[in-house]
C-alpha atoms as a PDB file:
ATOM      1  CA  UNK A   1      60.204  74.699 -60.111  1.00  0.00           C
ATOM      2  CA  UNK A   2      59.679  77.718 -62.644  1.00  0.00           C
ATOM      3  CA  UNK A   3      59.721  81.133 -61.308  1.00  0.00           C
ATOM      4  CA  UNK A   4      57.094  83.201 -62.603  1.00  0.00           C
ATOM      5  CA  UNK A   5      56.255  86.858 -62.037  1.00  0.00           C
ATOM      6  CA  UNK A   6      53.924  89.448 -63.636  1.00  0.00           C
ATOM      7  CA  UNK A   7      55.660  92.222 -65.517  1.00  0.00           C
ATOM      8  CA  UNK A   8      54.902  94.794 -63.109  1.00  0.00           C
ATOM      9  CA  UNK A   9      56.695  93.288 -60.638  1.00  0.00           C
ATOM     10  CA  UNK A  10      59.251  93.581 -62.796  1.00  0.00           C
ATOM     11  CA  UNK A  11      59.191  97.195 -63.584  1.00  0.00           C
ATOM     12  CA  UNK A  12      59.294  97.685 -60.221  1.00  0.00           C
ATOM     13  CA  UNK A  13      61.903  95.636 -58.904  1.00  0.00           C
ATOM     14  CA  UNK A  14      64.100  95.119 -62.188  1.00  0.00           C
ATOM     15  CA  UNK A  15      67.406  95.171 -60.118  1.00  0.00           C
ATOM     16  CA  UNK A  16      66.335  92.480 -57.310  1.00  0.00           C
ATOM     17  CA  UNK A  17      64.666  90.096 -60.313  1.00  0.00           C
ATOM     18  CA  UNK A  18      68.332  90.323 -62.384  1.00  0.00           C
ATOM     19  CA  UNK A  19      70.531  89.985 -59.182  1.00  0.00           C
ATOM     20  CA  UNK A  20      68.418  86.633 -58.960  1.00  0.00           C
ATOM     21  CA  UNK A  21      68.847  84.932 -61.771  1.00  0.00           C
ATOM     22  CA  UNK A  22      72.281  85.985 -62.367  1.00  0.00           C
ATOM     23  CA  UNK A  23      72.632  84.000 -58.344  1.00  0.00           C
ATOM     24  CA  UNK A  24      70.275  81.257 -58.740  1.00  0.00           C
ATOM     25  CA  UNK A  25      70.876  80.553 -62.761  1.00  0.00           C
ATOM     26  CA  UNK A  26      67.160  79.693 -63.015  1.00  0.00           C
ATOM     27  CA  UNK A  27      65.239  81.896 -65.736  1.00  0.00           C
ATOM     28  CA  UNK A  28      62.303  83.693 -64.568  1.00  0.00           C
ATOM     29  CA  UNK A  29      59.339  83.462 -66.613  1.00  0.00           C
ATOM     30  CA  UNK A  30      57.464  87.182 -67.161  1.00  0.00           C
ATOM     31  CA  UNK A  31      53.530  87.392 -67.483  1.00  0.00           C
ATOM     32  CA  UNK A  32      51.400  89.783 -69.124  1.00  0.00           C
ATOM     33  CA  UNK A  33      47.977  89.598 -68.455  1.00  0.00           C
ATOM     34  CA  UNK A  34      47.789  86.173 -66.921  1.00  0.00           C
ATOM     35  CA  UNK A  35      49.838  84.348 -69.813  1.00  0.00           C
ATOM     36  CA  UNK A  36      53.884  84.049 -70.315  1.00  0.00           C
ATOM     37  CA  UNK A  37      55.353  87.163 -72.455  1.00  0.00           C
ATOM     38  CA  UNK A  38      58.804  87.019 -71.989  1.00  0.00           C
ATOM     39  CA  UNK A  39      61.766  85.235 -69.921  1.00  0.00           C
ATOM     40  CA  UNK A  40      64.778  86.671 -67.923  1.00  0.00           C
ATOM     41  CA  UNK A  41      67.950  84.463 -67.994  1.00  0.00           C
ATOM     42  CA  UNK A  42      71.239  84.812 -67.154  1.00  0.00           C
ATOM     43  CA  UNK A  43      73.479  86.247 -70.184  1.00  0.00           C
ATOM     44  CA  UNK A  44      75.893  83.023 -70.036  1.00  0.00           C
ATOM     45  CA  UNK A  45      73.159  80.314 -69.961  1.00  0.00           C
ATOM     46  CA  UNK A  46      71.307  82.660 -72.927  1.00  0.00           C
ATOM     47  CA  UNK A  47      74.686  82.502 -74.936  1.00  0.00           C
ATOM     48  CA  UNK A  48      75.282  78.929 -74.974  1.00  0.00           C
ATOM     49  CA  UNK A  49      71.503  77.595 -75.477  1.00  0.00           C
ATOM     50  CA  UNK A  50      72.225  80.007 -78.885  1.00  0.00           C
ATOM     51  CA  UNK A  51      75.408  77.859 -79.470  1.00  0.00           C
ATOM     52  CA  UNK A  52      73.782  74.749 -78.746  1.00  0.00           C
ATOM     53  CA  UNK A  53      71.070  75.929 -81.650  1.00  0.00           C
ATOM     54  CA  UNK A  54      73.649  77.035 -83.586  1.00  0.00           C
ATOM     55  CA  UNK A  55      74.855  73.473 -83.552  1.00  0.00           C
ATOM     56  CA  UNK A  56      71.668  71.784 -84.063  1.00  0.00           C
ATOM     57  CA  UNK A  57      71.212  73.711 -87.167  1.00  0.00           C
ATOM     58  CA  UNK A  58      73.913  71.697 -88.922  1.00  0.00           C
ATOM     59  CA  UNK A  59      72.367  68.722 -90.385  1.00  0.00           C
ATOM     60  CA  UNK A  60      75.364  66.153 -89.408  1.00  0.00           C
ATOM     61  CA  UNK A  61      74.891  67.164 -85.746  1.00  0.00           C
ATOM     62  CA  UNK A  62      74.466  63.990 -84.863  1.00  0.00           C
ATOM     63  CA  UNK A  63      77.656  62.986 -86.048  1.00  0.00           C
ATOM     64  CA  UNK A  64      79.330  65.865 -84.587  1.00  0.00           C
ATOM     65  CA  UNK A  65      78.369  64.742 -81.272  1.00  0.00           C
ATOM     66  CA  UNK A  66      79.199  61.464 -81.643  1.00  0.00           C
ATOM     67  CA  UNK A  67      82.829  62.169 -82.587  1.00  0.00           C
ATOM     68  CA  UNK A  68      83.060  64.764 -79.547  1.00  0.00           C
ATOM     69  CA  UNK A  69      81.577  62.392 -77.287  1.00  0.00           C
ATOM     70  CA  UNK A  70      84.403  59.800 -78.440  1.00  0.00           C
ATOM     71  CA  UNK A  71      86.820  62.772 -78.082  1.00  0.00           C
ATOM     72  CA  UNK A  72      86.252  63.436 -74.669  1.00  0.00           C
ATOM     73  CA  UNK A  73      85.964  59.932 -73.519  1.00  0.00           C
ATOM     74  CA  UNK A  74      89.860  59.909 -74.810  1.00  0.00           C
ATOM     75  CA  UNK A  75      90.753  62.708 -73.017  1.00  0.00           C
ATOM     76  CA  UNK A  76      90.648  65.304 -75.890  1.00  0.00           C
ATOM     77  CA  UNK A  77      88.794  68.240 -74.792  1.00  0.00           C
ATOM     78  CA  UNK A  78      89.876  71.492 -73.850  1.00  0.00           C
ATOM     79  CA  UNK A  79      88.286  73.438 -70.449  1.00  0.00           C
ATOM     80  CA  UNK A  80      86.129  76.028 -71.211  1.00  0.00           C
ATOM     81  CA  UNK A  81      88.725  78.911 -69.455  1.00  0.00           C
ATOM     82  CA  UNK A  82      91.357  77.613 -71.892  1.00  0.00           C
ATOM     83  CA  UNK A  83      89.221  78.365 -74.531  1.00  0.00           C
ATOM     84  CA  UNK A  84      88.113  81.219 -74.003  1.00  0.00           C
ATOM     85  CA  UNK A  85      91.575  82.508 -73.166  1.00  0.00           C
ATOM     86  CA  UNK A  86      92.616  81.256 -76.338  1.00  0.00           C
ATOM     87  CA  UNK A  87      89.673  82.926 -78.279  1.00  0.00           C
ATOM     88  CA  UNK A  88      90.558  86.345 -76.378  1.00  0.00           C
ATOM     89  CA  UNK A  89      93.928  86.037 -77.282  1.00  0.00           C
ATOM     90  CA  UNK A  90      94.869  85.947 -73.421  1.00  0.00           C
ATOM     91  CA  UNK A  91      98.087  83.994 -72.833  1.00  0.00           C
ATOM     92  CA  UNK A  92      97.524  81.022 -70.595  1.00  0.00           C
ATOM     93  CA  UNK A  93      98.732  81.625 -66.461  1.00  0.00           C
ATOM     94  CA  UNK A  94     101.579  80.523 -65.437  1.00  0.00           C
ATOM     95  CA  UNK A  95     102.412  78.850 -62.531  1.00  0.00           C
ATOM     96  CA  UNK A  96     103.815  81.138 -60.077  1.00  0.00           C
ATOM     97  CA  UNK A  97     107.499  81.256 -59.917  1.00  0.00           C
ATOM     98  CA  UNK A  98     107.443  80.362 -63.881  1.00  0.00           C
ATOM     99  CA  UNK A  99     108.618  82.350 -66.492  1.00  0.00           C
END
């Protein structure tokens, strides 16, 4: 069920609203004057519905998909901490007593 508060709520209790959806992972819809203005989400699920637009934009999305969907179904797919590890440059954990 969508959350909805007005914005002075908001204003007011800024800290609790955030804390919220950064717990829950639901957005919270903001009103002004009786009709939606804006929404608060949590920064992670904000970043990848932008990635997942970034990808529609490409007009062979469709086959994109379909050859990741085939991908993963194989086994070839990498977690999403390994990737980002790999983007940040981090070197991947070992286990311990490894060296």
């Amino acid at each position: 069920m969508e959350r909805i508060i007005p914005i002075t709520d908001l204003q007011t209790r800024a800290k609790k609203y955030v804390d919220q959806v950064r717990e829950a992972g639901e957005p919270l819809v903001i009103t002004r004057r009786g009709r939606a203005a804006a929404v608060l989400m949590d920064y992670d699920q904000y970043e990848g519905l932008r990635e997942t637009g970034d990808e529609l934009s490409y007009p062979d999305w469709r086959t994109r998909l379909a050859r990741a969907r085939k991908e993963f179904s194989k086994g070839k797919f990498v977690t999403l901490d390994a990737y980002r590890r790999r983007r940040s440059g981090t070197p991947p954990s070992t286990p311990s007593g490894a060296r």
